[in-house]
N, C-alpha and C. Protein backbone atom coordinates (compact mmCIF):
# COMPACT_ATOMS: atom_id res chain seq x y z
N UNK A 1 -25.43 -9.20 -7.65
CA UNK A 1 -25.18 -8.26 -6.60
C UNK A 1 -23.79 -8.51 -6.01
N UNK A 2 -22.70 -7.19 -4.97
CA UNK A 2 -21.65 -7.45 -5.27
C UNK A 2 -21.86 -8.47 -3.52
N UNK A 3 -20.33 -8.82 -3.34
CA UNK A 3 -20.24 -9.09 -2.37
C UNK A 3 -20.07 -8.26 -1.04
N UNK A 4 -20.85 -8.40 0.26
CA UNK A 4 -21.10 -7.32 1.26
C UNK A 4 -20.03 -7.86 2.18
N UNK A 5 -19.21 -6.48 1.99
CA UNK A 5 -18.08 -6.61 3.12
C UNK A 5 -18.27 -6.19 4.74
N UNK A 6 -17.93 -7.24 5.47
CA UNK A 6 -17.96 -6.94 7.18
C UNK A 6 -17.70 -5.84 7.46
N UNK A 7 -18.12 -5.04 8.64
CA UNK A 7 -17.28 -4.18 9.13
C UNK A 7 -16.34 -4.44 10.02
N UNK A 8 -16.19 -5.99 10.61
CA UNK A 8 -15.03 -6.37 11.20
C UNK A 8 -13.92 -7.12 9.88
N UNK A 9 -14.21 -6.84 8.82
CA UNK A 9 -13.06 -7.71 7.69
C UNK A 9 -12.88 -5.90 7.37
N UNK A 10 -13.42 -4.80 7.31
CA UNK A 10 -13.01 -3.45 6.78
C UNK A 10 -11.77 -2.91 8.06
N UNK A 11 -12.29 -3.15 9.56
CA UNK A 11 -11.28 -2.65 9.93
C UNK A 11 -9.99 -3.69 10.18
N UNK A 12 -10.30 -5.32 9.77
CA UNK A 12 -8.96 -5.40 10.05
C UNK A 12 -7.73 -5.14 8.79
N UNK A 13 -8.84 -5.17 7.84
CA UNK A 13 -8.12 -4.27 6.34
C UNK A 13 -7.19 -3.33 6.99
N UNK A 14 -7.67 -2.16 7.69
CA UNK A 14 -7.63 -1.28 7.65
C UNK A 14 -6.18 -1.53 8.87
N UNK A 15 -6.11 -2.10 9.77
CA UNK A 15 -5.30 -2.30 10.74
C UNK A 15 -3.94 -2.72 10.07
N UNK A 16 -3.99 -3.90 9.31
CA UNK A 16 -3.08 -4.56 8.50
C UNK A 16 -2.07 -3.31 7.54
N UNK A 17 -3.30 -2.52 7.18
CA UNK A 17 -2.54 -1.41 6.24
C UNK A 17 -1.80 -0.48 6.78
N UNK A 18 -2.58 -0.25 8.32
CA UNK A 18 -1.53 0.67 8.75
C UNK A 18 -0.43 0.49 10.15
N UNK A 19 -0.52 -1.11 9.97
CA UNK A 19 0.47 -1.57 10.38
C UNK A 19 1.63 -1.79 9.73
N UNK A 20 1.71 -2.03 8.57
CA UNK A 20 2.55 -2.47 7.63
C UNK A 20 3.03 -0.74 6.97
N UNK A 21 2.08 0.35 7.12
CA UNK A 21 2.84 1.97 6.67
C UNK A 21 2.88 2.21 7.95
N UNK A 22 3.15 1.98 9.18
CA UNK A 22 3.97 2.41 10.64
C UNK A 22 5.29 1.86 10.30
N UNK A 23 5.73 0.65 9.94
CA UNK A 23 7.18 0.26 9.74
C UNK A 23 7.75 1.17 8.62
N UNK A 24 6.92 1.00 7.29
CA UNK A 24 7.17 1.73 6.42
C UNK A 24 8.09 3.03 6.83
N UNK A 25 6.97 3.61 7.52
CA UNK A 25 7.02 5.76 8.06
C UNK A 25 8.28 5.05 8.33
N UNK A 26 8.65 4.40 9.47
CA UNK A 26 9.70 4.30 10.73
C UNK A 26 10.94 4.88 9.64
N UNK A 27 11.09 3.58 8.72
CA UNK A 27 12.24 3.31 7.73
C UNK A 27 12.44 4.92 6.98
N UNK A 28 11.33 5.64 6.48
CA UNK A 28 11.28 6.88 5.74
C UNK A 28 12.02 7.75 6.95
N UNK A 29 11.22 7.45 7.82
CA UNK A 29 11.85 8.77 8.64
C UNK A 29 13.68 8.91 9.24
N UNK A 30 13.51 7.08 9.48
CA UNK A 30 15.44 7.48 10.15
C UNK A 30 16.36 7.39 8.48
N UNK A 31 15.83 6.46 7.57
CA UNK A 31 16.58 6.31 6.40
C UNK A 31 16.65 7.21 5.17
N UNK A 32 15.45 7.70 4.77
CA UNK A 32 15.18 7.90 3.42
C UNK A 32 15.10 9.55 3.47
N UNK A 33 14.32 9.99 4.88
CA UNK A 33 13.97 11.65 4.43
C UNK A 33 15.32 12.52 4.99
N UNK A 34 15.52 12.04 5.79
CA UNK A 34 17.04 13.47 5.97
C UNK A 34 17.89 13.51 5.36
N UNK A 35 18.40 12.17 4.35
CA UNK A 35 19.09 12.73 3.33
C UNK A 35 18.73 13.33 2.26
N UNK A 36 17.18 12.87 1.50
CA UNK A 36 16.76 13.28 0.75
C UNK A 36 16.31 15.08 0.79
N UNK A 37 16.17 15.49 2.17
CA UNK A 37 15.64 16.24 2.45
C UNK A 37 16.70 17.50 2.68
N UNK A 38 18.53 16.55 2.46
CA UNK A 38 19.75 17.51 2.83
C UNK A 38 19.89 17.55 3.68
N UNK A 39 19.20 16.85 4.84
CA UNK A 39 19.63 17.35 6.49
C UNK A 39 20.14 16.27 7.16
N UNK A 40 21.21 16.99 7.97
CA UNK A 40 22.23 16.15 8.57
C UNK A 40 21.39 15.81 9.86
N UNK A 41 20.85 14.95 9.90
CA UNK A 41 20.00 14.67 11.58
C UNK A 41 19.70 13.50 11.47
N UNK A 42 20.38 12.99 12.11
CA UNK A 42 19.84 11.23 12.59
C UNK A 42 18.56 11.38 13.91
N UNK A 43 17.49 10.31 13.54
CA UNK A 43 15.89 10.77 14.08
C UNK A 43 16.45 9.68 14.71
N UNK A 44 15.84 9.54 16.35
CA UNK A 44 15.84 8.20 17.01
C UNK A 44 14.87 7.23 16.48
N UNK A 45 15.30 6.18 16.78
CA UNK A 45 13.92 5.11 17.01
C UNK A 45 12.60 5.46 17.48
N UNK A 46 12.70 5.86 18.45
CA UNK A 46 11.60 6.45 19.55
C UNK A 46 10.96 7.14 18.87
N UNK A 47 11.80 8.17 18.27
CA UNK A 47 11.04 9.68 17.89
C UNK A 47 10.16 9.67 16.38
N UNK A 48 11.07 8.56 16.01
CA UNK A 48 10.38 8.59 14.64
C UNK A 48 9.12 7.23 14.32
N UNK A 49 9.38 6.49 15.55
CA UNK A 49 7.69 5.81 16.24
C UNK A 49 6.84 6.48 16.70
N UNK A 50 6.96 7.13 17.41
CA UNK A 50 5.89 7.92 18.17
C UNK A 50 5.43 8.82 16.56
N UNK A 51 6.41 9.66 15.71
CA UNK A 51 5.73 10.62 14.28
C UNK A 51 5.08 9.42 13.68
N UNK A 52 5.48 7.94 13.56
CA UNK A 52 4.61 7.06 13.01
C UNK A 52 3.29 6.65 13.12
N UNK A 53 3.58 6.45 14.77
CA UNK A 53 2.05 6.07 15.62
C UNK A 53 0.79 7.26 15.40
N UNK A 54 1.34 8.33 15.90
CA UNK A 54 0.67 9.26 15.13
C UNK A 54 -0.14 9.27 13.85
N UNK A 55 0.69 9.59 13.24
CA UNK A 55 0.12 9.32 11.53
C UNK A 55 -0.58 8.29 11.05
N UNK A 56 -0.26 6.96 12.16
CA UNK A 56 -0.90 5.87 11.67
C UNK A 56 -2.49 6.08 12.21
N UNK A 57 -2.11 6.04 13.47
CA UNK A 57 -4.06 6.04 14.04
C UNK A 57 -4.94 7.31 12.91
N UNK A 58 -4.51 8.16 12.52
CA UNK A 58 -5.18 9.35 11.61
C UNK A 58 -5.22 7.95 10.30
N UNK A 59 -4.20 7.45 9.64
CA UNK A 59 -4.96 6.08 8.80
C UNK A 59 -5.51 5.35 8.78
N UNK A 60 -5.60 4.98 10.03
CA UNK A 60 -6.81 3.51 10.46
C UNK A 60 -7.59 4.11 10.06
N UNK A 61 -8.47 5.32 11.05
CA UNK A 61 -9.46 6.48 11.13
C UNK A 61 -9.59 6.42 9.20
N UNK A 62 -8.79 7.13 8.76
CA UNK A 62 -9.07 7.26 7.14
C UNK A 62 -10.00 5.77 6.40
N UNK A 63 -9.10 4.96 6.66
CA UNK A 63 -9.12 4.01 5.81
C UNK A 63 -10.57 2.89 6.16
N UNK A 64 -10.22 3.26 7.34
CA UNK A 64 -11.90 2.26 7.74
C UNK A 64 -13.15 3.30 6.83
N UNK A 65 -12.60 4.18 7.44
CA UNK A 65 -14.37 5.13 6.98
C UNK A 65 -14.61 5.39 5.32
N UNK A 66 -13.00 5.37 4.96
CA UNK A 66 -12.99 5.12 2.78
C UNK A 66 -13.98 4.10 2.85
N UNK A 67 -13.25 2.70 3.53
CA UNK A 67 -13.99 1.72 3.23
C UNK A 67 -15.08 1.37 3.26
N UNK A 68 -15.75 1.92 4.42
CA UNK A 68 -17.38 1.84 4.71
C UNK A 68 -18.54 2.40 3.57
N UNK A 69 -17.19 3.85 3.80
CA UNK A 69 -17.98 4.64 2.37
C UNK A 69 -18.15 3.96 1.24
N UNK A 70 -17.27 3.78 0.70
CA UNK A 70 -16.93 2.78 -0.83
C UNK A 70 -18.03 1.30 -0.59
N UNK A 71 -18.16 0.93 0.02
CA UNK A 71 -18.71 -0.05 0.33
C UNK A 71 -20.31 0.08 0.61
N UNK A 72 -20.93 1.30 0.90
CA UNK A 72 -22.26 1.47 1.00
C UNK A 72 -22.39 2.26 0.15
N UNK A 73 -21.68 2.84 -0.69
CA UNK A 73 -21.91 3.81 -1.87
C UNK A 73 -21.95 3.86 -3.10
N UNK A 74 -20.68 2.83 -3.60
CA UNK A 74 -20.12 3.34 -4.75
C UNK A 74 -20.46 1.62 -4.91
C-alpha cells in the first residue's frame, strides 16, 4: 500500500511551490514579458507583486486541492 500523505505536508508542498513561482512571476513580469511581448513598459516592483500575489494564492488554492485529489484518488 502506497504511502499516505498529510494534509499538513500537501499544503506546505503546496506553499513552497508557490512561493518559489511568486519570485519566478516577479522576474517574468519586470524581465522576460515586455520584451518578449514588444512592449516598451517597465512594470514596477510593486505592480508586478501584487499580479504575482494574485496568481499565486489562485496556486496554493490549485495545488493543495490537485494534491488531495491525487492523493485520495488516483
Amino acid at each position: 500500500m502506497g504511502r499516505v500523505d498529510s494534509k499538513k505536508k500537501s499544503m506546505a508542498e503546496a506553499i513552497a511551490n508557490t512561493i518559489i513561482g511568486f519570485f519566478i512571476g516577479v522576474g517574468l513580469n519586470i524581465y522576460i514579458l515586455p520584451p518578449l511581448m514588444g512592449i516598451e513598459y517597465y512594470m514596477s516592483f510593486e505592480i508586478s507583486a501584487i499580479i504575482s500575489v494574485l496568481y499565486g494564492g489562485v496556486s496554493l488554492f490549485r495545488a493543495y486541492i490537485l494534491r488531495r485529489f491525487f492523493i485520495r484518488y488516483v
